[in-house]
N, C-alpha and C. Protein backbone atom coordinates (compact mmCIF):
# COMPACT_ATOMS: atom_id res chain seq x y z
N UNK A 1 6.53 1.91 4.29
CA UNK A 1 5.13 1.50 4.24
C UNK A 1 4.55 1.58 5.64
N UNK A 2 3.39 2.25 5.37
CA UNK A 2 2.77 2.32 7.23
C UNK A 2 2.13 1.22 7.46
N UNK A 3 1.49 0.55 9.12
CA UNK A 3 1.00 -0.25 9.36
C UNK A 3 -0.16 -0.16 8.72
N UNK A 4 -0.86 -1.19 8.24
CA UNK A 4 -2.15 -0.86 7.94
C UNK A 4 -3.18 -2.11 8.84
N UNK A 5 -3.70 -1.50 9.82
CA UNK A 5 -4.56 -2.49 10.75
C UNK A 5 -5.93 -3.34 9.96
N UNK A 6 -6.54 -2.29 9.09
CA UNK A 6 -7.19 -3.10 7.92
C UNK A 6 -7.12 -4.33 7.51
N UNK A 7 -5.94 -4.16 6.91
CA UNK A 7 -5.66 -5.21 5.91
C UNK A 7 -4.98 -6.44 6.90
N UNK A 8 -4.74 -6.29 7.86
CA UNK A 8 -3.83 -7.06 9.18
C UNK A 8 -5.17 -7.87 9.22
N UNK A 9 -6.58 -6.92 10.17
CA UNK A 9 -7.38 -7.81 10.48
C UNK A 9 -8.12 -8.46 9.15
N UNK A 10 -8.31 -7.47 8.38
CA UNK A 10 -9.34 -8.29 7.47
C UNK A 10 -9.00 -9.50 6.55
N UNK A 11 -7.83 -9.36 6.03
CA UNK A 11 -7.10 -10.67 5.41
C UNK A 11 -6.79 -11.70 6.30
N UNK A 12 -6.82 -11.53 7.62
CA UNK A 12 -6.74 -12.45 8.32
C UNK A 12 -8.18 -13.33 8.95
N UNK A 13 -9.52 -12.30 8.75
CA UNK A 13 -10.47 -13.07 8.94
C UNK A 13 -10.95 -13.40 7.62
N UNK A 14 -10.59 -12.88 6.77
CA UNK A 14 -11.23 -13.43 5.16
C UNK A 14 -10.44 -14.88 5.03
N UNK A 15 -9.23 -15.25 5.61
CA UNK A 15 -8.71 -16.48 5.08
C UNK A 15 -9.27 -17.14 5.73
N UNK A 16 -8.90 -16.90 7.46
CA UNK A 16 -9.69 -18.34 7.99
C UNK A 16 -11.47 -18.59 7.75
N UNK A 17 -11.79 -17.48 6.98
CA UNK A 17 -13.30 -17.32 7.26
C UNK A 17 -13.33 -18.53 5.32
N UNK A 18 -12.78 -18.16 4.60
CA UNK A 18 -12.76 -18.62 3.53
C UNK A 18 -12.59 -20.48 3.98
N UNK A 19 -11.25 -20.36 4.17
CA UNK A 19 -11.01 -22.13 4.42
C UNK A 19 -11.68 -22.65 5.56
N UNK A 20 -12.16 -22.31 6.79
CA UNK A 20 -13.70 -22.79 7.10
C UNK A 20 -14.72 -23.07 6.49
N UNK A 21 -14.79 -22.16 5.31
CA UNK A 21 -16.31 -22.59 5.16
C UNK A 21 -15.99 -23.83 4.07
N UNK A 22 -14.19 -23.68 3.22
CA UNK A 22 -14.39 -24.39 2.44
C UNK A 22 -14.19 -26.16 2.89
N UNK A 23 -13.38 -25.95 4.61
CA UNK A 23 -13.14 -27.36 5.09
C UNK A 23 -14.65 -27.84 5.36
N UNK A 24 -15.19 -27.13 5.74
CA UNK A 24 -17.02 -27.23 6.63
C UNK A 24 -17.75 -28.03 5.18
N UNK A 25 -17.63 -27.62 3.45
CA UNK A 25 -18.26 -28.13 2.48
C UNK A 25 -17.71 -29.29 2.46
N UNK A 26 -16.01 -29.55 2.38
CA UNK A 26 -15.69 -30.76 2.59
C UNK A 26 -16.26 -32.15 3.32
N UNK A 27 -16.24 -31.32 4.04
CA UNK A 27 -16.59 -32.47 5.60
C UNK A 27 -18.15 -33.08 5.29
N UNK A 28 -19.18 -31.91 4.70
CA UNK A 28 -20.74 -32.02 4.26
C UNK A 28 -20.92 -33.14 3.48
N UNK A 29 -20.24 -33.11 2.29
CA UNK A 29 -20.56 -33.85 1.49
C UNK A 29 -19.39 -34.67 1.23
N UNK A 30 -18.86 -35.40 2.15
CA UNK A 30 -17.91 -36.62 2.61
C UNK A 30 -16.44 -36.61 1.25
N UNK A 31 -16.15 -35.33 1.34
CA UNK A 31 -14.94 -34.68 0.25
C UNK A 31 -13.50 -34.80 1.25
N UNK A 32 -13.04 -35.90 2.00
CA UNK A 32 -12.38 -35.56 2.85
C UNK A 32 -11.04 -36.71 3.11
N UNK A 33 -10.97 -37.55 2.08
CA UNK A 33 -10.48 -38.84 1.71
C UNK A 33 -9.57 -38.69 0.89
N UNK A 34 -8.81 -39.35 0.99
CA UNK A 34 -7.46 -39.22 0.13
C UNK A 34 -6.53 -37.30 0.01
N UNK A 35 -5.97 -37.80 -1.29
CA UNK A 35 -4.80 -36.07 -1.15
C UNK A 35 -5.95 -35.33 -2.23
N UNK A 36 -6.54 -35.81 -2.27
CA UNK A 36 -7.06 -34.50 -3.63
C UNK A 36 -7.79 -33.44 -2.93
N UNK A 37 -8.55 -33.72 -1.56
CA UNK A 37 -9.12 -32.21 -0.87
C UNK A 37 -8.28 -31.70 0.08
N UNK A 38 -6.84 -31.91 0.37
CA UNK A 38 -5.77 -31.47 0.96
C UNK A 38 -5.08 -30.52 -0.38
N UNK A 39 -4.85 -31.38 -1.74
CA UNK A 39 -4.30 -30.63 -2.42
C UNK A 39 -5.44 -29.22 -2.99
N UNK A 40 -6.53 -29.43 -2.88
CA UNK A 40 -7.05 -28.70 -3.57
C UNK A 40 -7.34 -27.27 -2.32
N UNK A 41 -7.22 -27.78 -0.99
CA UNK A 41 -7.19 -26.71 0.22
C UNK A 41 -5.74 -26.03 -0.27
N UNK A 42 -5.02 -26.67 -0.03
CA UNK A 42 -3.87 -25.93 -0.32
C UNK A 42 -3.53 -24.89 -1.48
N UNK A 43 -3.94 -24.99 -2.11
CA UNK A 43 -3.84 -24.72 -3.51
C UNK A 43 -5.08 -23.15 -3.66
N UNK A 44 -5.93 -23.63 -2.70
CA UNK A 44 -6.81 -22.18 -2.11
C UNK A 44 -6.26 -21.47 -1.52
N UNK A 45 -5.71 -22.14 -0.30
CA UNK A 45 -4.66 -21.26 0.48
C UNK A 45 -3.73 -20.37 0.23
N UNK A 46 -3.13 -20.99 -0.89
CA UNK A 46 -2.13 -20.38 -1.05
C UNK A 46 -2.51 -19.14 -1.97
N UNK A 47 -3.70 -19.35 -3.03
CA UNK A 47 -4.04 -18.62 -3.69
C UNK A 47 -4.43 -17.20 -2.83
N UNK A 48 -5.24 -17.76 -2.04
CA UNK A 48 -5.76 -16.25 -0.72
C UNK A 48 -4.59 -15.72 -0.22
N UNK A 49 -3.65 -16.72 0.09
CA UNK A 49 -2.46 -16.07 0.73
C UNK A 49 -1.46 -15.17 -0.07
N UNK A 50 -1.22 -15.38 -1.19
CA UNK A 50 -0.73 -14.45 -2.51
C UNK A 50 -1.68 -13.34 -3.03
N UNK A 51 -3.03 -13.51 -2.82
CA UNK A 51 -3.68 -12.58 -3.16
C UNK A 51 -4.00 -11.62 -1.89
N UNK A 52 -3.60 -11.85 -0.53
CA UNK A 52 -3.77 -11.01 0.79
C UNK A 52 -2.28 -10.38 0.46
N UNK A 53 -1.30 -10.97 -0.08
CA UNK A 53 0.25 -10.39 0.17
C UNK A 53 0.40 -9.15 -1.11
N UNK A 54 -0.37 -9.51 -2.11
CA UNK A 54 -0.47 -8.51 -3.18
C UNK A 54 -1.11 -7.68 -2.73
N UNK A 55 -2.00 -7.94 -2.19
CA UNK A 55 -3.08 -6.61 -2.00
C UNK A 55 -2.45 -5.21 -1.27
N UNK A 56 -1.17 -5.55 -0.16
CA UNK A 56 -0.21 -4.77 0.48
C UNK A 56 0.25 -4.13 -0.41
N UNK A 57 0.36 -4.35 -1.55
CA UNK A 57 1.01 -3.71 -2.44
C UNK A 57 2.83 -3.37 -2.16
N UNK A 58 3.52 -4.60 -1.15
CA UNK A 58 4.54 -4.23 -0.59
C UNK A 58 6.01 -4.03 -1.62
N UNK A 59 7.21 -3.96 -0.96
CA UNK A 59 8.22 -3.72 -2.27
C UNK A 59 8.96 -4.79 -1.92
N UNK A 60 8.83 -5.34 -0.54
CA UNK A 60 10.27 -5.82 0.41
C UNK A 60 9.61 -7.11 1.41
N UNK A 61 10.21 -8.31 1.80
CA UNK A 61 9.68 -9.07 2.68
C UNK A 61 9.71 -8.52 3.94
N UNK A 62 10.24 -7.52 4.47
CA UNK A 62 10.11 -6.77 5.67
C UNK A 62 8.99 -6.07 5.83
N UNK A 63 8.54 -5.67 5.19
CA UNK A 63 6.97 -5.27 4.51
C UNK A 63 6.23 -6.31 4.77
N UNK A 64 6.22 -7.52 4.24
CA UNK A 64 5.24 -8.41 4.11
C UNK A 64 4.92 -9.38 5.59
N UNK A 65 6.11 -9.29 6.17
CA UNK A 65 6.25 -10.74 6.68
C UNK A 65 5.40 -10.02 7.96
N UNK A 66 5.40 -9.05 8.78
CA UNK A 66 4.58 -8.51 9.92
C UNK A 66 3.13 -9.08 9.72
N UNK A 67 2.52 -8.94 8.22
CA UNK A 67 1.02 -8.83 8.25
C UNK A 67 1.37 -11.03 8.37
N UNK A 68 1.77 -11.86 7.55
CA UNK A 68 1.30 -12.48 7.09
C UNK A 68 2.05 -13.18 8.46
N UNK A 69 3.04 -13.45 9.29
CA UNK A 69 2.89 -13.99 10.23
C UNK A 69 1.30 -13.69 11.46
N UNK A 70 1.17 -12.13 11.46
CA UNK A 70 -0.09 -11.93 12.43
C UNK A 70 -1.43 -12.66 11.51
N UNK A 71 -0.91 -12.95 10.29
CA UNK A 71 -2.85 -13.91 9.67
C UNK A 71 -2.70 -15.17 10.20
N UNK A 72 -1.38 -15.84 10.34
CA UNK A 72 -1.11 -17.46 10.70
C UNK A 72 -1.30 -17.19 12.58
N UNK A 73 -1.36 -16.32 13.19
CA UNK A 73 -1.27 -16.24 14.32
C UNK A 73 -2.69 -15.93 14.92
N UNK A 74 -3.37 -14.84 13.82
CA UNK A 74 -4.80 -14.94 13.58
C UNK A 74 -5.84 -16.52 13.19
N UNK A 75 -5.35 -16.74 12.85
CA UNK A 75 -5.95 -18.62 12.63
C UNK A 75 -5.81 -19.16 13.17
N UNK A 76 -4.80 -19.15 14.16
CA UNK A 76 -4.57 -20.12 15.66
C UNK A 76 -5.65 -19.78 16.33
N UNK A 77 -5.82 -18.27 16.42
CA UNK A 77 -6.62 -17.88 17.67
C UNK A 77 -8.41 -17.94 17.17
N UNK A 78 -8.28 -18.06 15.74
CA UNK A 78 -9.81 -18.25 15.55
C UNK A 78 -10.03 -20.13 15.53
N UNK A 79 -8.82 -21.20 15.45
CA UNK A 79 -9.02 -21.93 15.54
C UNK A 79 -9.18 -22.88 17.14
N UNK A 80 -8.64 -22.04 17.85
CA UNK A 80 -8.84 -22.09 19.53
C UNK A 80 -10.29 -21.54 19.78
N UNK A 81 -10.63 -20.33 19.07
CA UNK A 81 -12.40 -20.26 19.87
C UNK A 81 -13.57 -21.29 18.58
N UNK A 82 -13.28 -21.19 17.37
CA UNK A 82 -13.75 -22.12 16.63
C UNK A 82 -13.88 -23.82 16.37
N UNK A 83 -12.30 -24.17 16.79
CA UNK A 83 -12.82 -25.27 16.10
C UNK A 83 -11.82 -26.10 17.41
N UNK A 84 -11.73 -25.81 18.98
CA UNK A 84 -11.52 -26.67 19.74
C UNK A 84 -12.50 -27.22 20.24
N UNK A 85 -13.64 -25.99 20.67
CA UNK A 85 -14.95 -26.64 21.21
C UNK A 85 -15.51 -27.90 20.51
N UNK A 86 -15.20 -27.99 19.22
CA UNK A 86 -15.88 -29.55 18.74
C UNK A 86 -14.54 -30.44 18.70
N UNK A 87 -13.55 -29.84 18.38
CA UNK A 87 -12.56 -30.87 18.11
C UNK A 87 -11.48 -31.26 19.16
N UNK A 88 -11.27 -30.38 20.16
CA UNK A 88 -10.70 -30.43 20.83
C UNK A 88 -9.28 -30.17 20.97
N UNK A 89 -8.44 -30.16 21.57
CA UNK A 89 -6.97 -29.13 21.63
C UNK A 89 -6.01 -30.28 20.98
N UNK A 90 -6.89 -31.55 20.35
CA UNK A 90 -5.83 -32.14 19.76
C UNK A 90 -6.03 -32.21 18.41
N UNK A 91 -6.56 -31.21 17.62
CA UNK A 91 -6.45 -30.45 16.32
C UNK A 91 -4.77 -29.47 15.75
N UNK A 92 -4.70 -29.57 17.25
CA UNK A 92 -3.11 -28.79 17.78
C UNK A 92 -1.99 -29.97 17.28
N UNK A 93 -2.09 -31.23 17.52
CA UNK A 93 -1.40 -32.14 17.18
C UNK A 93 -1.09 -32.92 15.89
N UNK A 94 -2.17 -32.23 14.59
CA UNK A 94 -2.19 -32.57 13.64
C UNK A 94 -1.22 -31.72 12.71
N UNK A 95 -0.11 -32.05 11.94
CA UNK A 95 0.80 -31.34 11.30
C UNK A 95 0.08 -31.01 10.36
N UNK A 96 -1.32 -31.44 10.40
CA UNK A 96 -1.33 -30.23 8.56
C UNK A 96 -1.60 -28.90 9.12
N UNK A 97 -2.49 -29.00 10.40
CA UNK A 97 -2.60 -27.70 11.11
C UNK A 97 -1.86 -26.75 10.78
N UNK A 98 -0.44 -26.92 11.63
CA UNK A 98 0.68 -26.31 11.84
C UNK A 98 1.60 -25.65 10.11
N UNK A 99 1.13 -26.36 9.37
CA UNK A 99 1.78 -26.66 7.77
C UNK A 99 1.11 -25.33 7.44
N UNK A 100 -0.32 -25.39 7.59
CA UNK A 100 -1.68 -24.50 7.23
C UNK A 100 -0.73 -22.93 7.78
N UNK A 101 -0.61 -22.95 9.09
CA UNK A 101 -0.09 -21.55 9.76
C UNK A 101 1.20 -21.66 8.90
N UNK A 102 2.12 -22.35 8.62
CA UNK A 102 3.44 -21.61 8.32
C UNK A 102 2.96 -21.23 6.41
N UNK A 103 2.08 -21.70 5.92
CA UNK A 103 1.71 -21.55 3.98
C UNK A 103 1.10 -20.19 4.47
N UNK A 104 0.20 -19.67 4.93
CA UNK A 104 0.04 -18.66 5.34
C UNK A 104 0.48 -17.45 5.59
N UNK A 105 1.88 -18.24 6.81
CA UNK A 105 3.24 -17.12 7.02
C UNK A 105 3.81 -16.85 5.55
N UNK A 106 4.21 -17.90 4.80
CA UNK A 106 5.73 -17.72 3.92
C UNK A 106 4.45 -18.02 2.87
N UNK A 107 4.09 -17.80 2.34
CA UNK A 107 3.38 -17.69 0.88
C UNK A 107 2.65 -16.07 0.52
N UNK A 108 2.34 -15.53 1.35
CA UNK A 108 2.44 -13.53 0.48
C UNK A 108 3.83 -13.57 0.18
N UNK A 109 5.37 -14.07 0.76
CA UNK A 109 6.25 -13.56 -0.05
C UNK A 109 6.30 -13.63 -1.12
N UNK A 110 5.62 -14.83 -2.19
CA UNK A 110 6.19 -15.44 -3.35
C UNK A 110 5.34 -14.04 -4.03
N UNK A 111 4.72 -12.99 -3.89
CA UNK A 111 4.46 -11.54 -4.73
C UNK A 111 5.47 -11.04 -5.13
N UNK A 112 6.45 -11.23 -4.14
CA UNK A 112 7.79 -10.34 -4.67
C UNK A 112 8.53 -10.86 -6.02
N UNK A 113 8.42 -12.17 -6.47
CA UNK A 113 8.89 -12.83 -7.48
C UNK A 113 8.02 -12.19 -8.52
N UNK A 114 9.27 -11.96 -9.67
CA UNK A 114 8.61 -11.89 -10.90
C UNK A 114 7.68 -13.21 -11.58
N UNK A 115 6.65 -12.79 -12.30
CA UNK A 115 6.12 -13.98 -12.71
C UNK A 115 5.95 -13.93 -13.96
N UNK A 116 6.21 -15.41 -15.14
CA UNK A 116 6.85 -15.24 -16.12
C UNK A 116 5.77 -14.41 -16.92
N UNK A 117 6.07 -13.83 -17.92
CA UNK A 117 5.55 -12.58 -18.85
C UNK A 117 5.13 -11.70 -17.93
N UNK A 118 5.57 -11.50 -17.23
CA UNK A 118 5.47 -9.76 -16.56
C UNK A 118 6.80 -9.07 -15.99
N UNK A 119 8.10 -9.49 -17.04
CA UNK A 119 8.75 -8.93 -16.96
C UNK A 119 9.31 -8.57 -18.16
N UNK A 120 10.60 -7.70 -18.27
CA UNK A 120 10.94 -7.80 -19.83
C UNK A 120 12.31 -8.05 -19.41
N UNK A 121 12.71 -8.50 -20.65
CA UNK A 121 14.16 -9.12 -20.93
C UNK A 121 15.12 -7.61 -21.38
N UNK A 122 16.22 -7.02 -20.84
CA UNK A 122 16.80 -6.10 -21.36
C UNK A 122 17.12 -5.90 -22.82
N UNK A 123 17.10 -5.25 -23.47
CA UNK A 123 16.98 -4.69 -24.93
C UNK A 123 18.39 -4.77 -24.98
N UNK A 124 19.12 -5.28 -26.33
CA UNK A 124 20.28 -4.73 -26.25
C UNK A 124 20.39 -3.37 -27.73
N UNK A 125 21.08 -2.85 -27.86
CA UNK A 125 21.35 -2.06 -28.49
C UNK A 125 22.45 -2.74 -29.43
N UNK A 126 21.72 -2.52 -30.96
CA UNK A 126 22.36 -3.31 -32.36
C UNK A 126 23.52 -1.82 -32.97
């Protein structure tokens, strides 16, 4: 599989560009309390992040893992010019941060898994 710089940069600004705007609605309309807008970020995340790892169309995690570590490495660096100026470098100290970059890294692998009814069961011969 060749590099594809495309899909490197653009899945990497479509995610953080996505969960910005969706933490930014959070924050608007005071959605930011308890686990249900953590679970429901996550649960986006991961969705973008399986749907950026499909889109590679890859066969192999050696394939995958180049783009989807450079998107978690891409979100550091949009979260250093984005969101230190208001929040400051101790956004760095918050583990969901860090949680956020590694679901990012290790969630396009789960494409490679079959998912149930899209496989078939071997036929046997009667």
């Amino acid at each position: 599989m060749r590099f594809r710089i495309g899909a490197l940069l653009g899945w990497g600004v479509v995610i953080y560009a996505v969960m910005f705007l969706l933490w930014s609605a959070f924050v608007t309309y005071g959605f930011v309390e308890g686990m249900a807008p953590r679970i429901l970020g996550l649960v986006i995340l991961v969705a973008l992040a399986i749907t950026a790892g499909r889109s590679l169309k890859a066969n192999s995690w050696h394939d995958i893992i180049p783009y989807s570590i450079c998107w978690g490495l891409i979100m550091a660096v949009f979260d250093v010019f984005m969101s230190v100026p208001f929040a400051g470098w101790q956004i760095f100290s918050d583990w969901n941060v860090w949680f956020g970059y590694g679901v990012v890294a290790l969630a396009p692998l789960l494409v490679l898994y079959p998912r149930f009814g899209n496989f078939s069961l071997p036929s046997r011969g009667v």
